[in-house]
Protein backbone atom coordinates (compact mmCIF):
# COMPACT_ATOMS: atom_id res chain seq x y z
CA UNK A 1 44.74 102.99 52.66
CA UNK A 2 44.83 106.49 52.29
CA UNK A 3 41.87 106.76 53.50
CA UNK A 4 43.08 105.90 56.71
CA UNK A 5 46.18 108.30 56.01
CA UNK A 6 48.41 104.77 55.69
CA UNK A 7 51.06 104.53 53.45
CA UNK A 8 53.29 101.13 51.91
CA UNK A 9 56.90 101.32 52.45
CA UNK A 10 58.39 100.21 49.20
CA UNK A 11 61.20 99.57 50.24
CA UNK A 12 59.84 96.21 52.48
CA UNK A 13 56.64 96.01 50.58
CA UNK A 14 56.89 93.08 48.31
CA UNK A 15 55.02 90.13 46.71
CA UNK A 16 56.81 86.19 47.28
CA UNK A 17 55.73 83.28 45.80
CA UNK A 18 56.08 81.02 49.08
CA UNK A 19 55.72 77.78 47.44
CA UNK A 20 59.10 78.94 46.28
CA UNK A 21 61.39 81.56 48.27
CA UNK A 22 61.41 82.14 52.05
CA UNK A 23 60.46 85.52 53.71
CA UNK A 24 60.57 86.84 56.92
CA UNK A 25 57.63 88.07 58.48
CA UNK A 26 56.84 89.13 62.24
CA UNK A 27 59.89 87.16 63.38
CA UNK A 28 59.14 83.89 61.75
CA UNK A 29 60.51 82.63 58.30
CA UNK A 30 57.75 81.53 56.48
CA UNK A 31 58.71 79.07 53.04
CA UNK A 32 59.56 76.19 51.86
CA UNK A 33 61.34 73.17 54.28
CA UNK A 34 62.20 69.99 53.57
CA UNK A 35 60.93 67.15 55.97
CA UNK A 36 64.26 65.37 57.43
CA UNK A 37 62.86 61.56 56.53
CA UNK A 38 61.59 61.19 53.21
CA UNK A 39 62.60 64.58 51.69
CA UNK A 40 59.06 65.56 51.14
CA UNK A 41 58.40 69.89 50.54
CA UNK A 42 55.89 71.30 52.79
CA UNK A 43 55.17 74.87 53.48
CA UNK A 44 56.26 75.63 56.73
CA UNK A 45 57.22 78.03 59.41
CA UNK A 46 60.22 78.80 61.85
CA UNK A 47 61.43 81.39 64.47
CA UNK A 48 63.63 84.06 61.79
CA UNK A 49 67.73 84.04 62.57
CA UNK A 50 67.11 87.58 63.11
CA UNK A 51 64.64 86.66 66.12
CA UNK A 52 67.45 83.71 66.96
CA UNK A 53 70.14 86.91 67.55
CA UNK A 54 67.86 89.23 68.94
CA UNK A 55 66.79 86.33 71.81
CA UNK A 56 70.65 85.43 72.42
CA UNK A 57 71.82 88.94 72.76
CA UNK A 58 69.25 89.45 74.90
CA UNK A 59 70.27 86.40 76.91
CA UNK A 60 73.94 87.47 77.21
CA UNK A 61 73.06 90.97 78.26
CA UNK A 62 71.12 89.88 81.37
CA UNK A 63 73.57 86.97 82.12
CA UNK A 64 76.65 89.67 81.91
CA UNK A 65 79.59 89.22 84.22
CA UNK A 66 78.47 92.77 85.96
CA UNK A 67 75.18 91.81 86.77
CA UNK A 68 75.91 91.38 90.31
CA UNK A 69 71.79 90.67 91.62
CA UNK A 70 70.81 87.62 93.40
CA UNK A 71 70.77 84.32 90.94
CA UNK A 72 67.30 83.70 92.54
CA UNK A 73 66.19 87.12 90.83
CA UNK A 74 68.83 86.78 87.34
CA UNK A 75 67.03 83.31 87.51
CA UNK A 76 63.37 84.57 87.16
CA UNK A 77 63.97 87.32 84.72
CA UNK A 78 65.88 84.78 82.24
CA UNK A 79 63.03 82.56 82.96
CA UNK A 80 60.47 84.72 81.86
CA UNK A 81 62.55 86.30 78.51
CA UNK A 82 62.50 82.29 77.92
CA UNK A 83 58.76 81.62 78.43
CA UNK A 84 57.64 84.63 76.85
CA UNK A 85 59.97 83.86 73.60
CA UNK A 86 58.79 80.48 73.23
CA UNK A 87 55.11 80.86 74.03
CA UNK A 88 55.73 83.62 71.04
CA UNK A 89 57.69 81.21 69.00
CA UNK A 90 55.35 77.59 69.49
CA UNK A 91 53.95 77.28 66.00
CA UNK A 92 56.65 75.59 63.47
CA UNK A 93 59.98 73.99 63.32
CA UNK A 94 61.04 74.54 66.65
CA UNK A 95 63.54 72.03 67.58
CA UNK A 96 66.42 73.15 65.59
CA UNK A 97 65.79 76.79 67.24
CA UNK A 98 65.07 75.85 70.96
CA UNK A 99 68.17 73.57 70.40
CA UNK A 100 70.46 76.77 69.88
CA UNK A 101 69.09 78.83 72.26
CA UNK A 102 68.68 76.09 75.22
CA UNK A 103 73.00 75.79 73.97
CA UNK A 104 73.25 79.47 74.25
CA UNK A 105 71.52 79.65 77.56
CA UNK A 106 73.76 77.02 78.90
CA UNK A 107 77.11 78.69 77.73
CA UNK A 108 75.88 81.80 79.37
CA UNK A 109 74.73 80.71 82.41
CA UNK A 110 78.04 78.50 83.28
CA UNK A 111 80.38 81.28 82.20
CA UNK A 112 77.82 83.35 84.79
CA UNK A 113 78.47 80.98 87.04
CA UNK A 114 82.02 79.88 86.32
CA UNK A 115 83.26 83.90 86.90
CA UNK A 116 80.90 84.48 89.86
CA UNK A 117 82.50 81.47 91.64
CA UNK A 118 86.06 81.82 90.50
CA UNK A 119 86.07 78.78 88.95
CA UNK A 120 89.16 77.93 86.30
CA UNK A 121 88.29 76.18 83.01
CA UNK A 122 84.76 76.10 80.95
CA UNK A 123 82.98 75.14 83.97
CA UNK A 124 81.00 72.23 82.60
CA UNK A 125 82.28 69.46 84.90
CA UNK A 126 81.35 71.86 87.86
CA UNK A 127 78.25 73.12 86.61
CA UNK A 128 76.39 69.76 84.43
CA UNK A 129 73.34 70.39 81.95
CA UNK A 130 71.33 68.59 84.99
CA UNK A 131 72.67 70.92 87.53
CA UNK A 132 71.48 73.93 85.49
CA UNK A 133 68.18 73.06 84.28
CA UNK A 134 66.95 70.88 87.46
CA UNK A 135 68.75 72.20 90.73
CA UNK A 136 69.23 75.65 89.47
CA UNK A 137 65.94 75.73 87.89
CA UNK A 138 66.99 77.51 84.48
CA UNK A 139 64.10 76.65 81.59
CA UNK A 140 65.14 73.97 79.08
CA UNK A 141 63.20 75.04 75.94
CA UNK A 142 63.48 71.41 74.35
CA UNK A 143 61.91 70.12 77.78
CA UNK A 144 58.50 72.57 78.01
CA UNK A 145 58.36 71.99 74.48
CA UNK A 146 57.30 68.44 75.11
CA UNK A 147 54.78 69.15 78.16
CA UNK A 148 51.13 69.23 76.54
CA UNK A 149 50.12 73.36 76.65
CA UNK A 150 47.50 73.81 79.78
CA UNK A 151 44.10 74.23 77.52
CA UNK A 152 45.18 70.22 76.60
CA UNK A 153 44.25 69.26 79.74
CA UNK A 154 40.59 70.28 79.78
C-alpha cells in the first residue's frame, strides 16, 4: 500500500468476526440476523441506521415548509432520491427499512401538504396513504420492492 502512497486509518481500520458482531460498511450493516420464523442465524445484510437518517433528513429537507416549487417538480426530485436509495439499498433485509422510510415519506409529504393547503389537524383523513402514493404519484418503497427488477423480464 505504500507503494501506491495509501495509508490505513487506524482509527476505522479493524478486523470483526461477522459470524459474531455486526459492522457497518458502505452504508449497509453486515452481521448476524435472526430469521423471524424459526429463529434460525444467518449472515446477513441491511441498509445501516446511519444510511436510515441520512435518507430521512434528506427527505425532510426537500419536503420543507419553504420549498415553495411546483409539487409536480418536489414530486420528481423526491422520486428520484427514492429510486436512487433503494436501487442502492436492494440486496438484504429490506422490509423493516423501506417500512420506515415509506412512514417517513408519508409524514412528510402530508405535513407538506397539510401547511401548503391550510389544512387543520394531521392531515391524514384529507390526504389517505392511497391518495399519496397513487393520485399524487409519490414512490411506495414496499410497493417497487415487489415488482420483478427489468433484466427479470428477459
Amino acid at each position: 500500500m505504500t507503494k501506491l502512497g495509501l495509508t490505513l486509518n487506524e482509527a476505522k481500520t479493524s478486523v470483526r468476526n461477522a459470524r459474531v458482531e455486526s459492522f457497518d460498511f458502505l452504508g449497509y450493516t453486515l452481521g448476524p440476523r435472526r430469521f423471524p420464523q424459526g429463529g434460525r442465524w444467518y449472515l446477513g445484510a441491511s441498509p445501516s441506521k446511519k444510511s436510515l437518517r441520512r435518507i430521512k433528513t434528506r427527505i425532510s429537507e426537500l419536503l420543507r415548509p419553504g420549498n415553495k416549487g411546483a409539487w409536480l417538480e418536489v414530486r420528481t426530485r423526491l422520486n428520484r432520491l427514492l429510486g436512487g436509495w433503494s436501487a442502492y439499498f436492494s440486496y438484504g433485509a429490506l422490509a423493516s427499512a423501506y417500512e420506515a422510510v415509506d412512514r417517513h415519506v408519508y409524514d412528510r409529504v402530508t405535513s407538506f401538504l397539510r401547511k401548503r393547503h391550510k389544512a387543520h389537524g394531521r392531515g391524514m383523513n384529507r390526504f389517505p396513504r392511497e391518495y399519496v402514493y397513487e393520485e399524487l404519484g409519490v414512490l411506495c418503497l414496499r410497493r417497487e420492492r415487489r415488482r420483478l427488477p427489468p433484466c427479470a423480464l428477459r
